[in-house]
Protein backbone atom coordinates (compact mmCIF):
# COMPACT_ATOMS: atom_id res chain seq x y z
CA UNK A 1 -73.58 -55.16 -41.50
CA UNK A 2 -75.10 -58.35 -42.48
CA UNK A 3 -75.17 -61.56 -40.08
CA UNK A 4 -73.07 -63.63 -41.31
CA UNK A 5 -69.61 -65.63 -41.02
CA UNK A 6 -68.12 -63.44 -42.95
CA UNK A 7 -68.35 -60.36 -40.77
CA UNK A 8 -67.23 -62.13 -37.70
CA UNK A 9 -64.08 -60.56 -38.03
CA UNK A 10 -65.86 -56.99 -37.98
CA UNK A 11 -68.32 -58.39 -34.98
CA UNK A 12 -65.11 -58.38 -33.42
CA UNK A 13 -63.75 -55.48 -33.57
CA UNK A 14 -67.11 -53.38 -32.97
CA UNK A 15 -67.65 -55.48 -29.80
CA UNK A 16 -63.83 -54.78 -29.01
CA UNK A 17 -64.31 -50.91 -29.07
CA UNK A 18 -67.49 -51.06 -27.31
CA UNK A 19 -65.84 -52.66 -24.56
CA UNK A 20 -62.63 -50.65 -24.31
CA UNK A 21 -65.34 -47.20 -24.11
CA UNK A 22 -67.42 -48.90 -21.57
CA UNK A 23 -64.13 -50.10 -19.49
CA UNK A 24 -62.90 -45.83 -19.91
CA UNK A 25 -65.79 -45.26 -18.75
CA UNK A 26 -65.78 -46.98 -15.27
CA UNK A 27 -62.61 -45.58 -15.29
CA UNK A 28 -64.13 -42.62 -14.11
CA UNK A 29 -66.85 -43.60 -11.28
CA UNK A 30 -66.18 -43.11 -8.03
CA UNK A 31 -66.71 -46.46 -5.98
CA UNK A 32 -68.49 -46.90 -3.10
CA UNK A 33 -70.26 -49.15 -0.95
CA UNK A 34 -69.67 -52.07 1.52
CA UNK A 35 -68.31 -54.52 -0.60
CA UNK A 36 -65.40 -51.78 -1.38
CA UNK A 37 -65.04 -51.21 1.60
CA UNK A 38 -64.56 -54.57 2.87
CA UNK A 39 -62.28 -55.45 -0.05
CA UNK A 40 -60.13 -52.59 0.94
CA UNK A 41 -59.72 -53.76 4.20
CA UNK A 42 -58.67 -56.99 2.51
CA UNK A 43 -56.25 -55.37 0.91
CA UNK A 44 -54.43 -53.68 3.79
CA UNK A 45 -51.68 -55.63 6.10
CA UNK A 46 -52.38 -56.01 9.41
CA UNK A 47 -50.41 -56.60 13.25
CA UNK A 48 -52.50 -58.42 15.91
CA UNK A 49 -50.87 -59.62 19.35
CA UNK A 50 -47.64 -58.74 17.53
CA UNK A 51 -47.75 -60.97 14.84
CA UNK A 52 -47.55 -59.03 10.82
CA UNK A 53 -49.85 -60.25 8.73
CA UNK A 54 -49.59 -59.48 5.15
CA UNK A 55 -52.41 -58.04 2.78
CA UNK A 56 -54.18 -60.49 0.10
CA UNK A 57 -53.18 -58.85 -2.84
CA UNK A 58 -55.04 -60.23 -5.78
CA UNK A 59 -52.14 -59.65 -8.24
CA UNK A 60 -50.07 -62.55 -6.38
CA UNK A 61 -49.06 -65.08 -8.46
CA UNK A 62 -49.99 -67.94 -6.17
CA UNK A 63 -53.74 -65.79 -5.98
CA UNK A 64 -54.14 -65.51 -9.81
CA UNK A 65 -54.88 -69.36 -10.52
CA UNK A 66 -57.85 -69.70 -7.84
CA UNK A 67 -59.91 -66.50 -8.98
CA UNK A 68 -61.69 -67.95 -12.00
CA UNK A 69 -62.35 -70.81 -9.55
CA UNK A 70 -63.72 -68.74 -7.25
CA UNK A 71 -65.75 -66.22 -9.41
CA UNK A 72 -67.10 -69.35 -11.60
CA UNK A 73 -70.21 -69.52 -9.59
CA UNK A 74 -70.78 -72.99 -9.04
CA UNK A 75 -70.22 -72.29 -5.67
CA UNK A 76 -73.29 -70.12 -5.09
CA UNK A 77 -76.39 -70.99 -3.69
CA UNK A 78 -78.83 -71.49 -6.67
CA UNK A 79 -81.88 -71.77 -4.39
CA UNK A 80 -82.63 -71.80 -0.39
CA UNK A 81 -84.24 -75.24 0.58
């Protein structure tokens, strides 16, 4: 395949497939770790003194529109003075 503008269309869909077998992939790997297990604990409703306090659920409609925010980067440090 040649590089050129004219096989953009076929960049496409080779790059497309390639992701859908890597995503099938991590289909199938067993997590693990602290950040997992944090993020599960995140994701589990909780009662203190009483008081219900629902999960974070990342699906959440009100959730969905701060994530790219968040995962952006700009807010991590780029270097320690």
């Amino acid at each position: 395949m040649g590089k050129g503008v004219a096989n953009f269309w076929r960049y496409y869909q080779v790059g497309q497939q390639a992701n859908h077998r890597y995503l099938d992939a991590l289909a199938h790997v067993a997590v693990k770790g602290e950040a997992v297990a944090e993020l599960d604990s995140l994701c589990q409703g909780r009662t203190k003194d009483g008081r219900h306090y629902a999960k974070f659920n990342l699906s959440a409609r009100r959730i969905q529109p701060c994530l790219p925010r968040v995962m952006a980067g700009e807010h991590y440090p780029h270097r320690f003075p």
